[in-house]
N, C-alpha and C. Protein backbone atom coordinates (compact mmCIF):
# COMPACT_ATOMS: atom_id res chain seq x y z
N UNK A 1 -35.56 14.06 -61.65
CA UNK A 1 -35.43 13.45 -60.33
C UNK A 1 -35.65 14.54 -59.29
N UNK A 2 -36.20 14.08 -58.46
CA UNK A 2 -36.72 15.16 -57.14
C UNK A 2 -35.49 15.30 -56.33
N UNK A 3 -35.06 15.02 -55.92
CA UNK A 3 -33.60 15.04 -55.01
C UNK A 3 -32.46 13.85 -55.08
N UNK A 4 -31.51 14.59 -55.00
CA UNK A 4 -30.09 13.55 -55.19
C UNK A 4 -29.94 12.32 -54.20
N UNK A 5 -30.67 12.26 -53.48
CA UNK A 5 -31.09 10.83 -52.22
C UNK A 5 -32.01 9.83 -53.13
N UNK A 6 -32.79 10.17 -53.95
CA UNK A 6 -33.42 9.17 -54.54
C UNK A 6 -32.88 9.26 -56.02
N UNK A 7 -31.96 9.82 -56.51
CA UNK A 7 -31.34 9.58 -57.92
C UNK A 7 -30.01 8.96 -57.49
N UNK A 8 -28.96 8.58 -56.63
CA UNK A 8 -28.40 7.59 -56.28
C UNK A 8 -29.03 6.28 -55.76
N UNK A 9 -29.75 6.35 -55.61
CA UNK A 9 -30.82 4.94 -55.38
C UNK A 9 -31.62 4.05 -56.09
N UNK A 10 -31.72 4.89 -57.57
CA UNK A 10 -32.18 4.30 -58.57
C UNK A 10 -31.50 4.36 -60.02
N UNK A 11 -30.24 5.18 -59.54
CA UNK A 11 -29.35 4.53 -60.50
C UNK A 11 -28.55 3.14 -60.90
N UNK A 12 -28.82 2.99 -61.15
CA UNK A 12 -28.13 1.54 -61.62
C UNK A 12 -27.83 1.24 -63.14
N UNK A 13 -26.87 -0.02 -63.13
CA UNK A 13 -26.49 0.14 -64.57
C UNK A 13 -27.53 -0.66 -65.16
N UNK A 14 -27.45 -0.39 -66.48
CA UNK A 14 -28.22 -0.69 -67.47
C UNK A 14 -27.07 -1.38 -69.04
N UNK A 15 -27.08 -2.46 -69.15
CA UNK A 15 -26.70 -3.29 -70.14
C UNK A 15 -27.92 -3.47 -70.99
N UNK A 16 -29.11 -2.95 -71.44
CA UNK A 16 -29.89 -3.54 -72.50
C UNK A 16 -30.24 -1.83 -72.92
N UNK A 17 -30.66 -1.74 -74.01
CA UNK A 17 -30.93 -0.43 -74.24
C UNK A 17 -31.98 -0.36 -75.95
N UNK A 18 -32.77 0.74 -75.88
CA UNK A 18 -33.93 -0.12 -77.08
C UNK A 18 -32.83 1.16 -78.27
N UNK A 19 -33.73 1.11 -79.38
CA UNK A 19 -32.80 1.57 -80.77
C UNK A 19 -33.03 3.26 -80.94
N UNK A 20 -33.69 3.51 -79.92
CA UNK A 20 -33.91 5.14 -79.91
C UNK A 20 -32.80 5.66 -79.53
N UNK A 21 -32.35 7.05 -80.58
CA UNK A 21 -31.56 7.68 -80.31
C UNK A 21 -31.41 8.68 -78.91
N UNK A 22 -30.47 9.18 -78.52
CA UNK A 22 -30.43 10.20 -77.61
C UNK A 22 -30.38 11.82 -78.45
N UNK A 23 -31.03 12.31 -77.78
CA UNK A 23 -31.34 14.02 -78.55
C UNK A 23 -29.72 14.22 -78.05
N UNK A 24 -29.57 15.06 -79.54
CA UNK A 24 -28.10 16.12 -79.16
C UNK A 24 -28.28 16.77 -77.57
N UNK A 25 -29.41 17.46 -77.06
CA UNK A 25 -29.08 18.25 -75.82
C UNK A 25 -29.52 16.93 -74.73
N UNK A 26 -29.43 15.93 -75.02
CA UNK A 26 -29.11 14.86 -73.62
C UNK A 26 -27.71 14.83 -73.29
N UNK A 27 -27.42 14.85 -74.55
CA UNK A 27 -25.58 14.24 -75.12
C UNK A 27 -24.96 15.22 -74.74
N UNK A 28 -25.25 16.42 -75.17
CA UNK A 28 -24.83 17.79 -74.58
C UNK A 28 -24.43 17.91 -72.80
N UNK A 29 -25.56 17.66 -72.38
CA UNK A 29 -25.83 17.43 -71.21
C UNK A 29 -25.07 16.41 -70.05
N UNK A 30 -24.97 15.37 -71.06
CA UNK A 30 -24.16 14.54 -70.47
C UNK A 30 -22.65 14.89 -70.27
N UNK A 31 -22.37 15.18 -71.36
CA UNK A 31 -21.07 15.70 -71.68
C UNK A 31 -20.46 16.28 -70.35
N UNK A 32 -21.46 17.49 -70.36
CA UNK A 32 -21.31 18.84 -69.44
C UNK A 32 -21.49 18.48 -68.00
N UNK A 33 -21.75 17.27 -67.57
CA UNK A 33 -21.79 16.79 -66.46
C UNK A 33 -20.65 16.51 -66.16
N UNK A 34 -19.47 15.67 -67.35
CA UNK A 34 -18.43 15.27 -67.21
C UNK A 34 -17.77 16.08 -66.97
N UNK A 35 -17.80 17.26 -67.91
CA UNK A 35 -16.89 18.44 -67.79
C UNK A 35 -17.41 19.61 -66.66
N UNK A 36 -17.57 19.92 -65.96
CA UNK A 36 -18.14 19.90 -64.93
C UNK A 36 -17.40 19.29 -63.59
N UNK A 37 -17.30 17.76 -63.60
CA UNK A 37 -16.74 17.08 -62.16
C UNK A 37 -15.36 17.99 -61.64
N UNK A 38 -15.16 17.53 -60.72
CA UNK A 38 -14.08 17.96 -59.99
C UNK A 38 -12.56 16.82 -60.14
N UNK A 39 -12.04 18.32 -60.38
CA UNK A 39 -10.54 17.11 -60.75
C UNK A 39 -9.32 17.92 -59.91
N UNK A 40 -8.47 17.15 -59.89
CA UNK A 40 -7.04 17.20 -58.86
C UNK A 40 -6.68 18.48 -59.31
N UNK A 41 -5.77 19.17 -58.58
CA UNK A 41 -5.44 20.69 -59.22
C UNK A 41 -6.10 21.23 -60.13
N UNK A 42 -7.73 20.79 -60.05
CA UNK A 42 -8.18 21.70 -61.28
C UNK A 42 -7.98 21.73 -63.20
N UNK A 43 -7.27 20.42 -63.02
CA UNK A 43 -6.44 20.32 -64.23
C UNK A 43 -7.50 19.78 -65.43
N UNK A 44 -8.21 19.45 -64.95
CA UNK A 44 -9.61 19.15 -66.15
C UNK A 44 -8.89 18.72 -67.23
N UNK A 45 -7.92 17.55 -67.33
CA UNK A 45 -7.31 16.73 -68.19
C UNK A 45 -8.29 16.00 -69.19
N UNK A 46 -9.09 15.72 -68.69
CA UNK A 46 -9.29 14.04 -69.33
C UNK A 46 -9.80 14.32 -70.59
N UNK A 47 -10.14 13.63 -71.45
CA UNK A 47 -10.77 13.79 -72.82
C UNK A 47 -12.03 12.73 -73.20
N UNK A 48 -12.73 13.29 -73.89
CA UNK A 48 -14.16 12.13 -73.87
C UNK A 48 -14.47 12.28 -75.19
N UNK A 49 -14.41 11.07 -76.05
CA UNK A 49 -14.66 10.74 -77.16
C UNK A 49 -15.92 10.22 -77.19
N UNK A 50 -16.56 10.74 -77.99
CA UNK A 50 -18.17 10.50 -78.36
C UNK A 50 -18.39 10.18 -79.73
N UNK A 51 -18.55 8.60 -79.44
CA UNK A 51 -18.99 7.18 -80.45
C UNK A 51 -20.38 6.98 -80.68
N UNK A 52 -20.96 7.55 -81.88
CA UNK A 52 -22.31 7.33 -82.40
C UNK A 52 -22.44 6.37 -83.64
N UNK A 53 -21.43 6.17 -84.00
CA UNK A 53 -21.20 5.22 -85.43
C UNK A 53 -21.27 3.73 -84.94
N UNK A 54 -22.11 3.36 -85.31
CA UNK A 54 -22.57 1.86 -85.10
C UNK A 54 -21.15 0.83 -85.25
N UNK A 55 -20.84 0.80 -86.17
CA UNK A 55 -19.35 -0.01 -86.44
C UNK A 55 -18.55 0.36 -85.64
N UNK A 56 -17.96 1.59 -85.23
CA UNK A 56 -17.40 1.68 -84.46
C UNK A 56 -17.45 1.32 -82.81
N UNK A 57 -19.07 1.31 -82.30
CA UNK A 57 -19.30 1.01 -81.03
C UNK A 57 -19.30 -0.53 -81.03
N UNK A 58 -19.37 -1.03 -81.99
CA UNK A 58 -19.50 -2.60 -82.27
C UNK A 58 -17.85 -3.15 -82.21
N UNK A 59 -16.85 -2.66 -82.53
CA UNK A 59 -15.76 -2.57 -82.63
C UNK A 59 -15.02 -2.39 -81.36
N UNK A 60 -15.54 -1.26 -80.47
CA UNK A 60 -15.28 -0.94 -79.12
C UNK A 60 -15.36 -1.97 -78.23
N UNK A 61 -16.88 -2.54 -78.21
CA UNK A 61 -17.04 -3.42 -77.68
C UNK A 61 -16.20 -4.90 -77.62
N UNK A 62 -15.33 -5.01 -78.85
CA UNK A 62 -14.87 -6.28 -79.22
C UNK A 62 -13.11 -5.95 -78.56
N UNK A 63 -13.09 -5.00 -77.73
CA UNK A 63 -12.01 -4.45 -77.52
C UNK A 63 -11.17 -5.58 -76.19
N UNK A 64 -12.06 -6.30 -75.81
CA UNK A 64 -11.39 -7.05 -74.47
C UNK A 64 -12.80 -8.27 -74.73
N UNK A 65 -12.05 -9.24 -73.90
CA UNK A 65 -12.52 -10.72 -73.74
C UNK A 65 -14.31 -10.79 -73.34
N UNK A 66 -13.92 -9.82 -72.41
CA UNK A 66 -15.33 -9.96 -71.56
C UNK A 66 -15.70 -8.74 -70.45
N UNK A 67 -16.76 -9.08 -70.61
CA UNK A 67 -17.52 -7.74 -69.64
C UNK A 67 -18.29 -6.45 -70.71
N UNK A 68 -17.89 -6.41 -71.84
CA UNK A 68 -18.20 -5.39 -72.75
C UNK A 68 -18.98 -5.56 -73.81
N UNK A 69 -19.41 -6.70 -74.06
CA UNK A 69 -20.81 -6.85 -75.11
C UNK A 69 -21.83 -5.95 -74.88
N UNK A 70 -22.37 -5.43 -73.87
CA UNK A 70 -23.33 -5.00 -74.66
C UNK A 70 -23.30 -3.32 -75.08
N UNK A 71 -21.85 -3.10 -75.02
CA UNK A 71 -21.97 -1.53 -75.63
C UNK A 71 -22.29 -2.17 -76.69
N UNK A 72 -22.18 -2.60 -77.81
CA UNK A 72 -22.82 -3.13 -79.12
C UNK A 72 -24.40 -3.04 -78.92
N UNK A 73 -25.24 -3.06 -77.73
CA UNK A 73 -26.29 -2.51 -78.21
C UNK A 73 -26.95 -0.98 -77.68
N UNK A 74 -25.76 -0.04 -77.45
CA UNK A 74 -26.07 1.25 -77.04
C UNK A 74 -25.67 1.84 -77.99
N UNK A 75 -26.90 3.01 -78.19
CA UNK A 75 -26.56 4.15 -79.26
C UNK A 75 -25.91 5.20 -79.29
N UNK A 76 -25.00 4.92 -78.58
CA UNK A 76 -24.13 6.05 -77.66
C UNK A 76 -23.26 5.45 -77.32
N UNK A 77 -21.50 5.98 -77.09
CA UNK A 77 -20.59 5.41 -76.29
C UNK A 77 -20.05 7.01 -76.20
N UNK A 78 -19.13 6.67 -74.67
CA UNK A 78 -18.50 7.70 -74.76
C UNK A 78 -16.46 7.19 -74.20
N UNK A 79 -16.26 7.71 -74.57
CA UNK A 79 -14.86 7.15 -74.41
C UNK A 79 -14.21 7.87 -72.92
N UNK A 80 -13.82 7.46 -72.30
CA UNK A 80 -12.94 8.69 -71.24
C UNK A 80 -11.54 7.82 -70.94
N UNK A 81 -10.73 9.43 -71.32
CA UNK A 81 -9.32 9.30 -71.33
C UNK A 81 -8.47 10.23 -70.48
N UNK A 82 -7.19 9.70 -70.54
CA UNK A 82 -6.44 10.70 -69.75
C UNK A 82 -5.39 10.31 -70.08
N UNK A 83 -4.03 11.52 -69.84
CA UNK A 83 -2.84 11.34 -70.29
C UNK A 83 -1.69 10.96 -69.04
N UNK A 84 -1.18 9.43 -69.02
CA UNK A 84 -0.81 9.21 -67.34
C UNK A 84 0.50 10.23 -67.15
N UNK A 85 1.06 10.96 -68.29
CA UNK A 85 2.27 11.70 -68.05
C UNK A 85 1.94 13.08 -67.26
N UNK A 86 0.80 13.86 -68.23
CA UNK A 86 0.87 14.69 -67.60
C UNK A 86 -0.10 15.01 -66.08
N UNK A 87 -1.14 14.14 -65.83
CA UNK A 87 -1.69 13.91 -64.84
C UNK A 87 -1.57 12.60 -64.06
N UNK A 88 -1.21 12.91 -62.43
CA UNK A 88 -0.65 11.29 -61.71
C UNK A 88 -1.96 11.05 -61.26
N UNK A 89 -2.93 11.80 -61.41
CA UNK A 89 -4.37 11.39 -60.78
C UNK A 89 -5.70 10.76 -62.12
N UNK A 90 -5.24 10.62 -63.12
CA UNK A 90 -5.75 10.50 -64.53
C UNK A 90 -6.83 10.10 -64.23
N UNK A 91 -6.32 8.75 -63.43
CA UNK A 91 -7.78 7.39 -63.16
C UNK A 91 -8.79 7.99 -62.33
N UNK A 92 -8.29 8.54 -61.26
CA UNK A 92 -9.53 9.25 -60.71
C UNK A 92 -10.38 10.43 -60.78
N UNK A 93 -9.43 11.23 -61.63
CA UNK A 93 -10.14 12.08 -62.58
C UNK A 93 -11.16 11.52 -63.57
N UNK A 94 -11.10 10.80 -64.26
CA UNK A 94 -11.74 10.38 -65.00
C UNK A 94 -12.60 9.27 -64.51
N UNK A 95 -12.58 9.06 -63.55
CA UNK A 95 -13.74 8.02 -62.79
C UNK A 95 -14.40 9.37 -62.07
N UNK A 96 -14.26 10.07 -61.48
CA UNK A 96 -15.32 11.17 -61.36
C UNK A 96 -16.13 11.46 -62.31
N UNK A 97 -15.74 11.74 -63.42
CA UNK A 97 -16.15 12.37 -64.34
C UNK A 97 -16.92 11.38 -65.14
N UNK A 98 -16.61 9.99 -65.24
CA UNK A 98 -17.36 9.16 -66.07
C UNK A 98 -18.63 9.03 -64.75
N UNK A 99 -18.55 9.03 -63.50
CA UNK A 99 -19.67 8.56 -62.74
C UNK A 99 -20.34 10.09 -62.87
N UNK A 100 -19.72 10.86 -63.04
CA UNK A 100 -20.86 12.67 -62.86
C UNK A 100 -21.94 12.33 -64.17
N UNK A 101 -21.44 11.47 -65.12
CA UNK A 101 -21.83 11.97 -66.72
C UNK A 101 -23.46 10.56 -66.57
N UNK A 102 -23.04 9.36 -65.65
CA UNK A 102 -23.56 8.46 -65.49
C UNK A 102 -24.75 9.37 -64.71
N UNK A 103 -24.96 9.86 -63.46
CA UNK A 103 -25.54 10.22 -62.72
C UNK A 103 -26.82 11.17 -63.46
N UNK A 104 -26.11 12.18 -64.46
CA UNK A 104 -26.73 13.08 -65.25
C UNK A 104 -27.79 12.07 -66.51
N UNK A 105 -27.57 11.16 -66.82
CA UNK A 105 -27.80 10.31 -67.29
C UNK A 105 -28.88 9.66 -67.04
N UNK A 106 -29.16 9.12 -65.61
CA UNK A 106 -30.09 8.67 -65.09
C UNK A 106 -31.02 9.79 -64.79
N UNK A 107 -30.48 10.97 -64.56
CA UNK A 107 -31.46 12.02 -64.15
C UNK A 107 -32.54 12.72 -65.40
N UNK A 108 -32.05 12.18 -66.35
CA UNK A 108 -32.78 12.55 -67.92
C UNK A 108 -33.54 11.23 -68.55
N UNK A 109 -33.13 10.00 -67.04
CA UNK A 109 -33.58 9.07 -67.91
C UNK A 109 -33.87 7.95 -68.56
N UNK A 110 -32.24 8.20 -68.24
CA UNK A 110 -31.69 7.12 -69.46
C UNK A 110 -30.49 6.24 -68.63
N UNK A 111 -30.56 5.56 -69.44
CA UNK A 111 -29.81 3.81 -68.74
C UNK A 111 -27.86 4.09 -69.31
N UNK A 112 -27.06 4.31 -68.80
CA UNK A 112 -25.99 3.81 -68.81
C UNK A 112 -25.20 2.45 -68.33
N UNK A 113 -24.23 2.02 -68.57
CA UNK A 113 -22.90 1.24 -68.09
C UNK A 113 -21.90 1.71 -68.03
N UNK A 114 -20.71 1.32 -67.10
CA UNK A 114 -19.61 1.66 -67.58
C UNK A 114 -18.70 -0.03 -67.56
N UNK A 115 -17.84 0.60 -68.62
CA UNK A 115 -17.14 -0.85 -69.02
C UNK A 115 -15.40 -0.48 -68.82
N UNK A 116 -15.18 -1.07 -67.95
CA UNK A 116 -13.46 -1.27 -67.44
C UNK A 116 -12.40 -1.22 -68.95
N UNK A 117 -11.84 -0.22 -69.04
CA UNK A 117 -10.99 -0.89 -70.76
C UNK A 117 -9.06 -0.49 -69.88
N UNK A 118 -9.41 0.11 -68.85
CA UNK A 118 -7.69 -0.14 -68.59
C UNK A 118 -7.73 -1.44 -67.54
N UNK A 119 -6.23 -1.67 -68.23
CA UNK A 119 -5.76 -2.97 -67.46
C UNK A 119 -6.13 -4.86 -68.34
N UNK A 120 -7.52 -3.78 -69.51
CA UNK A 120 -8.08 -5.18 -69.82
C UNK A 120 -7.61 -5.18 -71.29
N UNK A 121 -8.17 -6.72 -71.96
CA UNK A 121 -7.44 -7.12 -73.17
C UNK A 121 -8.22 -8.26 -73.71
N UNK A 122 -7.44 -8.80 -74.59
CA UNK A 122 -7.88 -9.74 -75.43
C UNK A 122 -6.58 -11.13 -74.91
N UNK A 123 -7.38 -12.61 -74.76
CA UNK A 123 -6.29 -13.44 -74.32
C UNK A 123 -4.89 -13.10 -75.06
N UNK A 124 -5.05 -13.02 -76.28
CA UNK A 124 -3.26 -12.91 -76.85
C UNK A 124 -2.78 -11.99 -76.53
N UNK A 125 -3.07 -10.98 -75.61
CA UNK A 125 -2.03 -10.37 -74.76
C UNK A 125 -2.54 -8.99 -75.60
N UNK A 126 -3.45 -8.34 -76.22
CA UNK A 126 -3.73 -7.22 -77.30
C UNK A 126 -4.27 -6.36 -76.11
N UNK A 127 -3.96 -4.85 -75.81
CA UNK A 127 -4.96 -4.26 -74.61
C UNK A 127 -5.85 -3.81 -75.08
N UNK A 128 -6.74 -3.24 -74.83
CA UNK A 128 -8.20 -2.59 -75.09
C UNK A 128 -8.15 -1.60 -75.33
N UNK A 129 -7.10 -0.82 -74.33
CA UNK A 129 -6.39 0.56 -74.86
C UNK A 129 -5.55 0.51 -76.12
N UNK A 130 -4.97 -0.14 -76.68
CA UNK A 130 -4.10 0.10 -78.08
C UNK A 130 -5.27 -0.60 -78.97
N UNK A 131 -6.26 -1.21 -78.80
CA UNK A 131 -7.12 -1.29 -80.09
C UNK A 131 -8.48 -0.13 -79.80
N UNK A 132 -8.42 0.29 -78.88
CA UNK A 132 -9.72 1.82 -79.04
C UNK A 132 -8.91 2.71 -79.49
N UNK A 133 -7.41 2.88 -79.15
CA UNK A 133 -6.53 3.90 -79.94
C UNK A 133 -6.74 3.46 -81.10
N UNK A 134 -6.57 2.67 -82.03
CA UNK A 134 -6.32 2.67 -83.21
C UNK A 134 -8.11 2.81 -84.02
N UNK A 135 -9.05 2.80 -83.07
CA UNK A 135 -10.29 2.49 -83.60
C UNK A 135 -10.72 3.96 -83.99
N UNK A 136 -10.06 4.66 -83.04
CA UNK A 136 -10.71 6.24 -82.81
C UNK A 136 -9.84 7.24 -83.37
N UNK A 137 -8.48 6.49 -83.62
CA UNK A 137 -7.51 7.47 -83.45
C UNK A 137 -6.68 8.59 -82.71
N UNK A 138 -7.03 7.63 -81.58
CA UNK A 138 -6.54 8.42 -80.66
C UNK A 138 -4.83 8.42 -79.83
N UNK A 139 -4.36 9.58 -80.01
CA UNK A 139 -3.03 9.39 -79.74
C UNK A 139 -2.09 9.10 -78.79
N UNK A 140 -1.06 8.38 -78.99
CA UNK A 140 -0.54 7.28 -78.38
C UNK A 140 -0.61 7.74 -76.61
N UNK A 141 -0.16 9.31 -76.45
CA UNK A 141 0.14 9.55 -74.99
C UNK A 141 -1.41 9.44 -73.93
N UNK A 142 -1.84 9.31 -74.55
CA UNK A 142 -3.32 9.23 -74.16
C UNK A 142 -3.75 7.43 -74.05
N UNK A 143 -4.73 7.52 -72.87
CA UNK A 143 -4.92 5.93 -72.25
C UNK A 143 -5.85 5.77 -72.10
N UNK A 144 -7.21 4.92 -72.35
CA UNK A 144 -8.08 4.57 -72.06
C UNK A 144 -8.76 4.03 -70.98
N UNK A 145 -9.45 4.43 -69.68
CA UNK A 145 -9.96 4.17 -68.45
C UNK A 145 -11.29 3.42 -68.63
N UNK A 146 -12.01 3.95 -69.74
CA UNK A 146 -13.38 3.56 -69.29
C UNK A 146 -14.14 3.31 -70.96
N UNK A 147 -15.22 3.17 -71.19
CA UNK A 147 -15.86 3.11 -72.01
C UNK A 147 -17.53 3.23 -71.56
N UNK A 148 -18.37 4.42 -71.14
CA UNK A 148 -19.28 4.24 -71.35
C UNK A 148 -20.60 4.09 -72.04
N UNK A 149 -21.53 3.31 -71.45
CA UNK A 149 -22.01 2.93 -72.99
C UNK A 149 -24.10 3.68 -72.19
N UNK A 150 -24.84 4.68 -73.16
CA UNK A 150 -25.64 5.45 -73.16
C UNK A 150 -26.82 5.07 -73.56
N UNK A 151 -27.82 5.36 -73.36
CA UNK A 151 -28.87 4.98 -74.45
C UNK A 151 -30.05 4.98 -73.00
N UNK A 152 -31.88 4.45 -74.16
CA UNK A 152 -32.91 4.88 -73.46
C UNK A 152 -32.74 2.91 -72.76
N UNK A 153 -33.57 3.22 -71.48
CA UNK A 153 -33.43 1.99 -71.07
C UNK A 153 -34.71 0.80 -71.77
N UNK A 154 -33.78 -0.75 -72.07
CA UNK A 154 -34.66 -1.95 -72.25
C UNK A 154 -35.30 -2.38 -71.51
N UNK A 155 -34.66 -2.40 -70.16
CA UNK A 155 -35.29 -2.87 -69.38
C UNK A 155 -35.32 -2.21 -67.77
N UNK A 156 -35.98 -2.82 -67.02
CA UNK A 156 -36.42 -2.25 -65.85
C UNK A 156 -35.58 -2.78 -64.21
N UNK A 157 -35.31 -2.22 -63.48
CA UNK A 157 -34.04 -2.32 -62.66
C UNK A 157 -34.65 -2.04 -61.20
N UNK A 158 -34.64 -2.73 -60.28
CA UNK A 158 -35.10 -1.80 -58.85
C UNK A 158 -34.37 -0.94 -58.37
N UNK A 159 -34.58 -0.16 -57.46
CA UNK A 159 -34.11 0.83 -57.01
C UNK A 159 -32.92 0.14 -55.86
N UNK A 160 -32.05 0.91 -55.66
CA UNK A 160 -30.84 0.07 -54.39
C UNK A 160 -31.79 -0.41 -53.50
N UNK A 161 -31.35 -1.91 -52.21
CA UNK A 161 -32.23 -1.75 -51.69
C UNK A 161 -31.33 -0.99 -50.13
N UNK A 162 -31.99 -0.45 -49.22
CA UNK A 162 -31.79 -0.15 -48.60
C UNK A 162 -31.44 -0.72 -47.53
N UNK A 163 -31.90 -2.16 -47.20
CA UNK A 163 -31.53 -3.07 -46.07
C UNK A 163 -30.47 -3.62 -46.33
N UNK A 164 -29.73 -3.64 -47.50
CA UNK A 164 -28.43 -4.07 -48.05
C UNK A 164 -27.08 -3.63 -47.91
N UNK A 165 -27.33 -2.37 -47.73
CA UNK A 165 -26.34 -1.60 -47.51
C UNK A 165 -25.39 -1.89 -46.94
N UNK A 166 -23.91 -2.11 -46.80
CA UNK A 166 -22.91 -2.67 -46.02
C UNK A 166 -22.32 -1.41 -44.73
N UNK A 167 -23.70 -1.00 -44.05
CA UNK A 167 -22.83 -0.29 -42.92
C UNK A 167 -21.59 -0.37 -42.34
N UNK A 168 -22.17 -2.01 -42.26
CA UNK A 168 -20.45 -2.71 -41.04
C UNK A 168 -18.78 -2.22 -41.92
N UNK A 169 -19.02 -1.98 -43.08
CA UNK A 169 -18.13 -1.32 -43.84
C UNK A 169 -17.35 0.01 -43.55
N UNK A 170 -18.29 0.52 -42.68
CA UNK A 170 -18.21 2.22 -42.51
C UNK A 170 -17.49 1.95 -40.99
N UNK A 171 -15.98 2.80 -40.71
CA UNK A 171 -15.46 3.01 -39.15
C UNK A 171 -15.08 4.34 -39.19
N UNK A 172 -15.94 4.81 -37.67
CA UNK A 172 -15.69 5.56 -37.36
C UNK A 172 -14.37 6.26 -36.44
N UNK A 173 -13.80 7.05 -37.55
CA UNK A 173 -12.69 7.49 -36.06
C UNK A 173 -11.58 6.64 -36.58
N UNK A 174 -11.77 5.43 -35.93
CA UNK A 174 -10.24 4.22 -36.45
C UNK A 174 -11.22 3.17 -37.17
N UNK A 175 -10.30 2.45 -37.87
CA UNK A 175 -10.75 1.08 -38.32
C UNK A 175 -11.16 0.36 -37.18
């Protein structure tokens, strides 16, 4: 990408993704984007689990009602976590860091999503977080924020449009 004005503009998510793998130094890359972001006191908490096992991303996906099908067809997931005890900023740590890893992503390429897993569940009351813990093994003090899902893009997306933009959103000075 030529400049960061036109790689926020044509990022967008991507739910379809074809069966080609991602090279270790994309993944690398991505990673290092995450680790990398900027976090609250510097505390670089969060943890990112990286899901290449087909059953398992198929599994991930089945983690809440809705919104998350189609990590089942990305060849890539990445998990991002945080521990709410020892960091009070977890969520936004790790929403930096899942959007730095997204951004790096598009800049190599390639089509991401991100899929909501705190707060969400399965109707009988099961969260998304205690079945990706048990999928991954991941331990109890630790919480699940996000699930993103990686891969080369299926399909084709326009760029933001620009006349859309919600200026009237933006106050200056006071509300």
């Amino acid at each position: 990408m030529e400049n960061f004005k036109d790689l926020v503009q044509v990022r967008r998510s991507h739910r379809k993704f074809t069966e080609e793998e991602i090279s270790a130094e994309d993944v690398r890359l991505i990673l290092r984007a995450g680790l990398m972001s900027p976090t609250s006191k510097s505390q670089r908490a969060w943890h990112f689990v990286v899901v290449d096992d087909k059953t398992d991303i198929e599994k991930i996906a089945d983690a809440k009602d809705m919104g998350s099908q189609f990590i089942k067809g990305a060849p890539l997931a990445v998990v991002v976590l945080g521990d709410p005890l020892q960091n009070d900023c977890w969520v936004e740590d790790g929403s930096i860091a899942a959007f730095a890893m997204q951004l790096q992503a598009e800049d190599l390429g390639l089509g991401s999503c991100w899929a909501q897993m705190r707060g969400r569940g399965l109707s009988d009351g099961t969260s998304a977080d205690t079945l990706i813990r048990g999928i991954l093994d991941i331990p109890e003090n630790m919480s699940c924020l996000c699930v993103l899902a990686f891969g080369h893009k299926a399909d084709e997306r326009k760029p933001q449009n620009e006349d859309r933009l919600k200026w009237e959103n933006v106050h200056a000075g006071k509300y």
